[in-house]
Each structure stands twice: as C-alpha cells, then as structure tokens.
C-alpha atoms as a PDB file:
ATOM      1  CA  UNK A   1       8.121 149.086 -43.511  1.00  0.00           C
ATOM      2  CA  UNK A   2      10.753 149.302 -41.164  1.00  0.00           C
ATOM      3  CA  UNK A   3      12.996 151.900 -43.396  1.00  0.00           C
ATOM      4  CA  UNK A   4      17.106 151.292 -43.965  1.00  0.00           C
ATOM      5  CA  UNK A   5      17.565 148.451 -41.014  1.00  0.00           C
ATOM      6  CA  UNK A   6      21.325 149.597 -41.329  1.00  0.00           C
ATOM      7  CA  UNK A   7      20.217 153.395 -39.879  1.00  0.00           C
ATOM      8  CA  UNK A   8      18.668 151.945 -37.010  1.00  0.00           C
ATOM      9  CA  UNK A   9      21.506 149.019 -36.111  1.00  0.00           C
ATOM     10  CA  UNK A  10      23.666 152.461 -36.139  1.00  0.00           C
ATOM     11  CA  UNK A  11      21.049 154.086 -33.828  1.00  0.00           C
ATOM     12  CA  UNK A  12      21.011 151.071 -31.733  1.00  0.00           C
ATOM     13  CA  UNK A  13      24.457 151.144 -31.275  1.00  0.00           C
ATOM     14  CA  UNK A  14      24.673 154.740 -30.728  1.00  0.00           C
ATOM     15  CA  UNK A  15      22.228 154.599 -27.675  1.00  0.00           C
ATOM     16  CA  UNK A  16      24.085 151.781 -26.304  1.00  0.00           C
ATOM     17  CA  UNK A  17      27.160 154.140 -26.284  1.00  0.00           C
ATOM     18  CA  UNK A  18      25.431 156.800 -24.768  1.00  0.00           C
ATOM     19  CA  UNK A  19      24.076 154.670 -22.350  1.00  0.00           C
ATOM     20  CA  UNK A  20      27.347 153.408 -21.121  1.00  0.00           C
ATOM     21  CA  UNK A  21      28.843 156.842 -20.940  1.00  0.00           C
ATOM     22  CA  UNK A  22      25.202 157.835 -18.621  1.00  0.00           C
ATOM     23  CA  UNK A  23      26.377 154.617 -16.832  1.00  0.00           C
ATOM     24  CA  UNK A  24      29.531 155.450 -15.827  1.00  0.00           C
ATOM     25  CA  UNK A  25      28.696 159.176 -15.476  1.00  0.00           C
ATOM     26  CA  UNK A  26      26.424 158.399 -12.594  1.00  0.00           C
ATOM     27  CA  UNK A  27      28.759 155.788 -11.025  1.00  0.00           C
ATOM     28  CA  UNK A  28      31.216 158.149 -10.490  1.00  0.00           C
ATOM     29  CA  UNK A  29      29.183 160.739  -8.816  1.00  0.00           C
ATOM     30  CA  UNK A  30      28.522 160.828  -4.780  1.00  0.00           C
ATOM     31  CA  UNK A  31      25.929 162.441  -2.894  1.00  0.00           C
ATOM     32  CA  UNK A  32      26.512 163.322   1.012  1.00  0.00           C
ATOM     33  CA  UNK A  33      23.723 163.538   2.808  1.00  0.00           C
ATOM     34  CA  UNK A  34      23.193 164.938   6.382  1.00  0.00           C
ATOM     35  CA  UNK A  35      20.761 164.190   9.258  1.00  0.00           C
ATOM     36  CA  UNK A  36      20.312 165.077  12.963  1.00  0.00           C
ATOM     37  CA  UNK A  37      21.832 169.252  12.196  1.00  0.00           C
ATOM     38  CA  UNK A  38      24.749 166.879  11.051  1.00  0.00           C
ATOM     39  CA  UNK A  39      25.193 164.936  13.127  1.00  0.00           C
ATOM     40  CA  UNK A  40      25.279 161.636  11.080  1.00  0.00           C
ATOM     41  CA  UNK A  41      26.933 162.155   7.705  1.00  0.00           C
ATOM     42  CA  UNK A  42      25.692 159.462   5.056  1.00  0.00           C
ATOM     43  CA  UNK A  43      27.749 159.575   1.116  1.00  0.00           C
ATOM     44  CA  UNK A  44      26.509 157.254  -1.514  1.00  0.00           C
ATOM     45  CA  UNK A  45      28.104 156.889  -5.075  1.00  0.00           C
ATOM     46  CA  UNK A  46      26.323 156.525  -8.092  1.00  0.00           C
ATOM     47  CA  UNK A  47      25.423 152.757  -7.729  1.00  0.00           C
ATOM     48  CA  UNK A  48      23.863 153.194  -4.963  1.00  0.00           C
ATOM     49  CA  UNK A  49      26.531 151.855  -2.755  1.00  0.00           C
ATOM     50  CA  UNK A  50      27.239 153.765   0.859  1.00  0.00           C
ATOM     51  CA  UNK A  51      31.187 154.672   0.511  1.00  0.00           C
ATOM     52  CA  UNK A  52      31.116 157.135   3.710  1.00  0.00           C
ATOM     53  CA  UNK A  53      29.144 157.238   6.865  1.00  0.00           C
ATOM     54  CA  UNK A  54      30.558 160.138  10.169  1.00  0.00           C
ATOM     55  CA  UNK A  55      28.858 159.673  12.810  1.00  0.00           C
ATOM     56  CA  UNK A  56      28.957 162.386  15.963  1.00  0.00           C
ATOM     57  CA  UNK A  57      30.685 161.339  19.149  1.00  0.00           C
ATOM     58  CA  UNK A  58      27.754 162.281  21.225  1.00  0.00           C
ATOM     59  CA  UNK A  59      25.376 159.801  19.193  1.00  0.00           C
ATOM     60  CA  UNK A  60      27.697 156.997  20.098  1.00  0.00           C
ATOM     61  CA  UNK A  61      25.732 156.549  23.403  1.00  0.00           C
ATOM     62  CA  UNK A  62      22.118 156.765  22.260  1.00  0.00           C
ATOM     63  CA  UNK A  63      21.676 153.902  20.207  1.00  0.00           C
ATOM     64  CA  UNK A  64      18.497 154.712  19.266  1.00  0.00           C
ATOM     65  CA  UNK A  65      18.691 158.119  18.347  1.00  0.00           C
ATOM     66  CA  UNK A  66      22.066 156.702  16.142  1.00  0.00           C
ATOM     67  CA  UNK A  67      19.879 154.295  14.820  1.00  0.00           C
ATOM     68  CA  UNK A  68      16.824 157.129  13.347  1.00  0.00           C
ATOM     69  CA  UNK A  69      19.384 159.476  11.992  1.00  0.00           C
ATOM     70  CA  UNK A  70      21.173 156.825   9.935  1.00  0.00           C
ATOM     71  CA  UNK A  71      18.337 155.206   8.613  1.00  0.00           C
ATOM     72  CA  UNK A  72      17.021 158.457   7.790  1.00  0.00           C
ATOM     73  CA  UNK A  73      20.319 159.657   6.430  1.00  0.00           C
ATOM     74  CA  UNK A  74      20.062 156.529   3.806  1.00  0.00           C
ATOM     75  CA  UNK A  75      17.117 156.566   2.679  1.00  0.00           C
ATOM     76  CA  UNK A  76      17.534 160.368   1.940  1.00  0.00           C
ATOM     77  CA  UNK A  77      20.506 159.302   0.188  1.00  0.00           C
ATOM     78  CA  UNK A  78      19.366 156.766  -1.607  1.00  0.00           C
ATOM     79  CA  UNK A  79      16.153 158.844  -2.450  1.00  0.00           C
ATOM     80  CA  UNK A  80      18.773 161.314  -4.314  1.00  0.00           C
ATOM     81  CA  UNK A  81      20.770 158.453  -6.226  1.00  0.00           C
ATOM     82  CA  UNK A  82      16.905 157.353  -7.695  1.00  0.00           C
ATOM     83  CA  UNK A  83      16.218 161.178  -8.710  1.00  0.00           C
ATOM     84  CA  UNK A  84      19.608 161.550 -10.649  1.00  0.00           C
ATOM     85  CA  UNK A  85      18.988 158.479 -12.927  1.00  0.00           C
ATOM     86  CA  UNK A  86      15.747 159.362 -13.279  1.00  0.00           C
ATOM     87  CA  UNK A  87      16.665 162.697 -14.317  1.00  0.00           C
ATOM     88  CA  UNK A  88      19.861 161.649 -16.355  1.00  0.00           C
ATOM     89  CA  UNK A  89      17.838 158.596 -17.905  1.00  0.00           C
ATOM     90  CA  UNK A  90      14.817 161.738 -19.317  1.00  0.00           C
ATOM     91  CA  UNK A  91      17.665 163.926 -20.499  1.00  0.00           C
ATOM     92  CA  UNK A  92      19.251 161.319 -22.386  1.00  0.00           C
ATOM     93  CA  UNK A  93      15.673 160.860 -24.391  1.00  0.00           C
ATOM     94  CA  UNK A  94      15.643 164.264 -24.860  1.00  0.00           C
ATOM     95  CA  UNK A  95      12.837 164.939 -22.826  1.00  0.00           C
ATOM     96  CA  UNK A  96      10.644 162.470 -24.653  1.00  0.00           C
ATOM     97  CA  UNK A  97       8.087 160.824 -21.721  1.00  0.00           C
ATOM     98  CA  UNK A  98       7.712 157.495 -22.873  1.00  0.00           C
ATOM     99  CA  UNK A  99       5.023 157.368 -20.508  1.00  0.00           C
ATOM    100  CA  UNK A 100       2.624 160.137 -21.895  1.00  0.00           C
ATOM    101  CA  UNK A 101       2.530 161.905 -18.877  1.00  0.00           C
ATOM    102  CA  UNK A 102       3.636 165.584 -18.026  1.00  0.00           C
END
C-alpha cells in the first residue's frame, strides 16, 4: 500500500535536511528597507528580527512624522521577510502548490 517504508523514512529525512539548510539560508539573509526618501532606514534578518534601524537627524524633532516612517519602514520590512519564505518554502517543493491554486 504504502510501497518500501524504508524509501520514504530516507525521503523524510532528506526533506528535513533540506529544510534546515532553507532554515538557516533565510536566517542569515537581511533586507534594508527605506521610508520617508530615506530618511528612516529599517534592516531585518531572516527571522524576522530588526538588527538595524538609521534614523535622519531632522526626524528627531517630529515625533510623529518619526513615528509613520518607522512603522511603515517595518512593516515593509517585515512584508519582504514573509515573501522570501514564501518563495524559498515553493522552490523547495519544486513548484508543487499544495494548495491547487495558480
């Protein structure tokens, strides 16, 4: 029914390995993100995890405005992180959907 169970405990394994390496593959990459014509600077690693932030002089005094441009700076960054698993996570199954969807 199931075929050699040996094969697949090999497979198994084999995508656990590959999975580890796609792990640590995405941990170690960081993506900088800019907002405000630059004048916030956001990098996030792989994890998700904000490692960086520059932040313009001139913003230091408009709280606000500091405020916006970092929040958007983050959630652009984080936005990126999500796309990069995403994308790593299809190319890893080959470009099988799971989902059935094109």
């Amino acid at each position: 029914m199931f075929g050699n169970l040996g094969d697949m405990g090999k497979m198994l394994e084999g995508m656990q390995e590959n999975a580890a390496k796609l792990q640590a593959e995405l941990e170690s990459k960081t993506f900088s993100v800019k907002s405000g014509g630059g004048m916030v600077e956001v990098s996030i690693n792989g994890k998700g995890e904000v490692i960086d932030i520059n932040i313009d002089d001139s913003l230091l005094e408009d709280k606000d405005s500091l405020q916006i441009l970092l929040i958007g700076a983050m959630n652009d960054a984080y936005k990126m992180v999500q796309q990069n698993q995403q994308n790593s996570a299809m190319g890893m199954l080959g470009g099988i959907n799971p989902f059935g969807t094109k």
